[in-house]
Protein backbone atom coordinates (compact mmCIF):
# COMPACT_ATOMS: atom_id res chain seq x y z
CA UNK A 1 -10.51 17.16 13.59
CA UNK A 2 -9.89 16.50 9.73
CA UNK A 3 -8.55 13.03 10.32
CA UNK A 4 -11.76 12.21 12.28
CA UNK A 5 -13.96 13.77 9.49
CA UNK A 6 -12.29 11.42 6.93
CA UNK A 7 -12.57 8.35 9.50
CA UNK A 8 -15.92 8.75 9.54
CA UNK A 9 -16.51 9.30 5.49
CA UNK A 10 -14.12 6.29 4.86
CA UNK A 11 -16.16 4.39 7.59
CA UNK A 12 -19.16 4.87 6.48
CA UNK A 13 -18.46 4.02 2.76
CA UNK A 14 -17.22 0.95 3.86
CA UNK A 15 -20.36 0.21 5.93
CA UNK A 16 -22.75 1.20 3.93
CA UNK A 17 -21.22 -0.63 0.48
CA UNK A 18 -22.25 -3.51 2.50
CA UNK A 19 -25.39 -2.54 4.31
CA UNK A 20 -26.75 1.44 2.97
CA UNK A 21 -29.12 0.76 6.36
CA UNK A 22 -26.92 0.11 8.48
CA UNK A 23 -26.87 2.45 11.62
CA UNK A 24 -24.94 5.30 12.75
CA UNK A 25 -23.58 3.51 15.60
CA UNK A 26 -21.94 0.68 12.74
CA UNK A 27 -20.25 3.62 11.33
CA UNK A 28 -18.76 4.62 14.53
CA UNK A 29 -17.97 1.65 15.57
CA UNK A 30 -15.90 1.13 12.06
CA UNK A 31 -14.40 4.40 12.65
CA UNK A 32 -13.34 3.57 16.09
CA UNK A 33 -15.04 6.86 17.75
CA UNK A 34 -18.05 7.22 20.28
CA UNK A 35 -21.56 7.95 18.37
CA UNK A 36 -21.18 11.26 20.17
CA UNK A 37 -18.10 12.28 18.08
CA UNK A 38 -19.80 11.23 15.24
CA UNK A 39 -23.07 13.44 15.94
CA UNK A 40 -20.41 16.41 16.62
CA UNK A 41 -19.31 16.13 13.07
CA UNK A 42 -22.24 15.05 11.32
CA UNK A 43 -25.87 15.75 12.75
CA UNK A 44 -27.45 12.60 10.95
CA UNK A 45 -26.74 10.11 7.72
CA UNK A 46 -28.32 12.63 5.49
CA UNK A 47 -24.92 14.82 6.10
CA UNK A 48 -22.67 11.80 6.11
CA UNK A 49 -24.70 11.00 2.69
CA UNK A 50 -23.53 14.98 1.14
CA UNK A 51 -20.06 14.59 2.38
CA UNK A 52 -19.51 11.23 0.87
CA UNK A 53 -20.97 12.79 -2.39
CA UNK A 54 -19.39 15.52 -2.15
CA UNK A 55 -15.75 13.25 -1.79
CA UNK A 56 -16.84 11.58 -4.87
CA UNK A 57 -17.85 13.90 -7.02
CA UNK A 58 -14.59 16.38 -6.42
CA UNK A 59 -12.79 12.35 -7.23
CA UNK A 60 -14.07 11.53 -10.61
CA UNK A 61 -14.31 15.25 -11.88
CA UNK A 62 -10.22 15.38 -10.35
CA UNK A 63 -10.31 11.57 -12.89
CA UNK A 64 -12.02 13.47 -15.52
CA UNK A 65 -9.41 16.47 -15.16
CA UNK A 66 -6.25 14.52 -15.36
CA UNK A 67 -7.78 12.67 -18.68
CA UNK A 68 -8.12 15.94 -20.40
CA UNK A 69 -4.77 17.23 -19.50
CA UNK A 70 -2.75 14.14 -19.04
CA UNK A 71 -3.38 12.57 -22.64
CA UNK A 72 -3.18 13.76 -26.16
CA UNK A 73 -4.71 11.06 -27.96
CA UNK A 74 -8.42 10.86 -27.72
CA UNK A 75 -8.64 7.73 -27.06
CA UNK A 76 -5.97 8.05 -24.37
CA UNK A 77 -8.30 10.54 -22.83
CA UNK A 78 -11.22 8.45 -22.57
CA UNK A 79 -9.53 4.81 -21.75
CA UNK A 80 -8.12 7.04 -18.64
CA UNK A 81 -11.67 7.73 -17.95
CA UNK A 82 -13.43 4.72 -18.05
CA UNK A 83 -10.82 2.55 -16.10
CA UNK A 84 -10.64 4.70 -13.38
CA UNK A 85 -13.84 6.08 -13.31
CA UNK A 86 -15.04 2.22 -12.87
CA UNK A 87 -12.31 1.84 -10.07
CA UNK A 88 -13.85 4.70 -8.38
CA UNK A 89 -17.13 3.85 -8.50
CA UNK A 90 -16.37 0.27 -6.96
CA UNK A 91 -15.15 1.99 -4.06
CA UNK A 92 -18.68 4.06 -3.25
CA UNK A 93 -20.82 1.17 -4.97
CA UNK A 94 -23.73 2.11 -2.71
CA UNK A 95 -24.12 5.64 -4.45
CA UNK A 96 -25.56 3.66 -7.19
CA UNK A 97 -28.21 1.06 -5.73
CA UNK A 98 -29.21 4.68 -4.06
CA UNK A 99 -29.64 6.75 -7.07
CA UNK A 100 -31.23 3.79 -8.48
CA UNK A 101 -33.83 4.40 -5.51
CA UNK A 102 -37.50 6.42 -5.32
CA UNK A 103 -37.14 8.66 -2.55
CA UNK A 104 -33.47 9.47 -2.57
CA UNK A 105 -32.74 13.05 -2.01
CA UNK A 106 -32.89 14.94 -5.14
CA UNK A 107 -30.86 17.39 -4.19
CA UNK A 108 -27.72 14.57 -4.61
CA UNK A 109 -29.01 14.39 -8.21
CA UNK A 110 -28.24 18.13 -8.35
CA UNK A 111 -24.74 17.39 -7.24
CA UNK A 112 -23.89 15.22 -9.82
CA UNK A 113 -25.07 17.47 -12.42
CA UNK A 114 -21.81 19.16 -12.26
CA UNK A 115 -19.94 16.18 -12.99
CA UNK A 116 -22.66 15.23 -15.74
CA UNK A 117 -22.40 19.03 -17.50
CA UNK A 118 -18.10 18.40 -17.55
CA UNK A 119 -18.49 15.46 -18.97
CA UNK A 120 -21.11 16.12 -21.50
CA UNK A 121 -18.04 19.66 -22.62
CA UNK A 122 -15.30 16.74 -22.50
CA UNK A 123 -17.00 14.36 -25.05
CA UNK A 124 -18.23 17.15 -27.78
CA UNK A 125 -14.57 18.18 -28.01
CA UNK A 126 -13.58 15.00 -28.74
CA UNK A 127 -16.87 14.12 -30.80
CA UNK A 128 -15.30 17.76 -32.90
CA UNK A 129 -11.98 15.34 -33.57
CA UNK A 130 -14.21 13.15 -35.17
CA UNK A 131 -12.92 10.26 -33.60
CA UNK A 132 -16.00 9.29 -31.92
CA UNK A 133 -19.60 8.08 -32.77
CA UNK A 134 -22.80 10.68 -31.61
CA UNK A 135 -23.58 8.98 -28.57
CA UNK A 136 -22.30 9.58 -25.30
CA UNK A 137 -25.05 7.83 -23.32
CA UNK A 138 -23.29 4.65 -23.02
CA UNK A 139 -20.78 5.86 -20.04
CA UNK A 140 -23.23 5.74 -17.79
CA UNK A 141 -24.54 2.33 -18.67
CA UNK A 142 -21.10 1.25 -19.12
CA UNK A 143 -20.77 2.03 -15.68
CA UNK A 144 -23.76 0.36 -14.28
CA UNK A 145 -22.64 -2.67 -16.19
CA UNK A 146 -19.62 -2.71 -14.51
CA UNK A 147 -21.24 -1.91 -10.84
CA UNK A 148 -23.91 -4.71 -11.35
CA UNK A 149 -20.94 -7.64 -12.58
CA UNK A 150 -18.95 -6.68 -9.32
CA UNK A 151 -22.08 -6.85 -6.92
CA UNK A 152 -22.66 -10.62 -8.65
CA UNK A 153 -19.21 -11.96 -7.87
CA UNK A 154 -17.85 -11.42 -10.74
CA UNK A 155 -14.43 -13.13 -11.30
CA UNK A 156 -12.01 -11.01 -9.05
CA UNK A 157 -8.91 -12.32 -11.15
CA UNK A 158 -10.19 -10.56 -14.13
CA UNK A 159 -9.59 -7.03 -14.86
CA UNK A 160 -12.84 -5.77 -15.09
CA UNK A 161 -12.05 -1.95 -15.76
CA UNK A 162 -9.97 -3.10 -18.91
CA UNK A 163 -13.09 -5.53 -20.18
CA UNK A 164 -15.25 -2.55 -19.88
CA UNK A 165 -12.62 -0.11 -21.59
CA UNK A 166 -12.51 -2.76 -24.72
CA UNK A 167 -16.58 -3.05 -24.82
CA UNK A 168 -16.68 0.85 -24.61
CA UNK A 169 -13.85 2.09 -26.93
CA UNK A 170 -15.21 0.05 -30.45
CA UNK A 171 -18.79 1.30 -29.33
CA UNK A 172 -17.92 4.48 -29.21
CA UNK A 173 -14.50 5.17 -31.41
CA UNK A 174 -14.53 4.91 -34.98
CA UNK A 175 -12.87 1.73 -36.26
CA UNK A 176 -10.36 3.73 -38.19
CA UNK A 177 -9.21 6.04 -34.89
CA UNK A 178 -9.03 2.64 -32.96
CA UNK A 179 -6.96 1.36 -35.37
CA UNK A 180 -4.40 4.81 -35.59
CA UNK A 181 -4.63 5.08 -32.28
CA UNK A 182 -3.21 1.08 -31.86
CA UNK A 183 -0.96 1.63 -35.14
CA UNK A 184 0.89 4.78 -32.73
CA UNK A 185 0.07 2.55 -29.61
């Protein structure tokens, strides 16, 4: 039954990163089950909307984890979190053309709040290392930037996660932590 949960979560990302109203029976069909196994899972998009939050959000704040614990350097910490926050978010780039949206469901909002209050405890401790300028607004703009360039076409043989890492680290790092941080690198 878990397998056909996740068939239908992966199927309907994929669907609706290319059309968010597209029907239930496209995400069936991509998941290779009857619309009546969907419905036995799900009882409508709204739910296949929360679970596919859901699988994000426990994603990036698992990304947003491993940055705290699996770096030392600041800037480490936060190069980890940009790239592959950006890499995550091109997989569910609907979520943002929806939140983007009037009428979405506010409660998803509330959701991401979570991720948004982690965040917010990540960057004061290292804003406290002074290593970083007082803003932290620019992730999420950072991250739209990087959404938008890949819905345009942007050149696929260019490492877009590492363009937006090298806008993002000298407007938020101090130039003298940049430069210890690629004197050590």
């Amino acid at each position: 039954m878990k397998n056909t949960y996740e068939k239908i979560i992966n199927a309907a990302v994929c669907v609706w990163n290319e059309d968010y109203s597209a029907p239930l029976k496209s995400i069936a069909k991509e998941a290779g089950i009857s619309r009546m196994t969907l419905h036995r899972h799900f009882c409508g998009r709204d739910a296949i909307l929360l679970a596919i939050v859901e699988d994000f959000i426990e994603k990036i704040v698992l990304i947003l984890n491993q940055a705290e614990k699996g770096q030392d350097v600041p800037i480490q910490q936060m190069e980890y979190l940009v790239k592959n926050t950006h890499r995550l978010v091109e997989d569910y780039n609907f979520l943002f053309d929806l939140f983007e949206q009037k009428g979405r469901p506010e409660d998803l909002v509330e959701r991401f709040k979570r991720f948004e209050d982690l965040f917010e405890t990540f960057f004061i401790s290292i804003q406290a290392k002074g290593v970083v300028k007082p803003t932290n607004a620019l992730f999420e703009g950072v991250m739209k930037s990087g959404f938008r360039m890949k819905q345009k076409g942007f050149d696929q043989d260019l490492d877009l996660a590492e363009m937006i890492w090298d806008a993002y680290q000298s407007a938020i790092f101090t130039p003298e932590s940049i430069e210890q941080y690629k004197a050590h690198s």
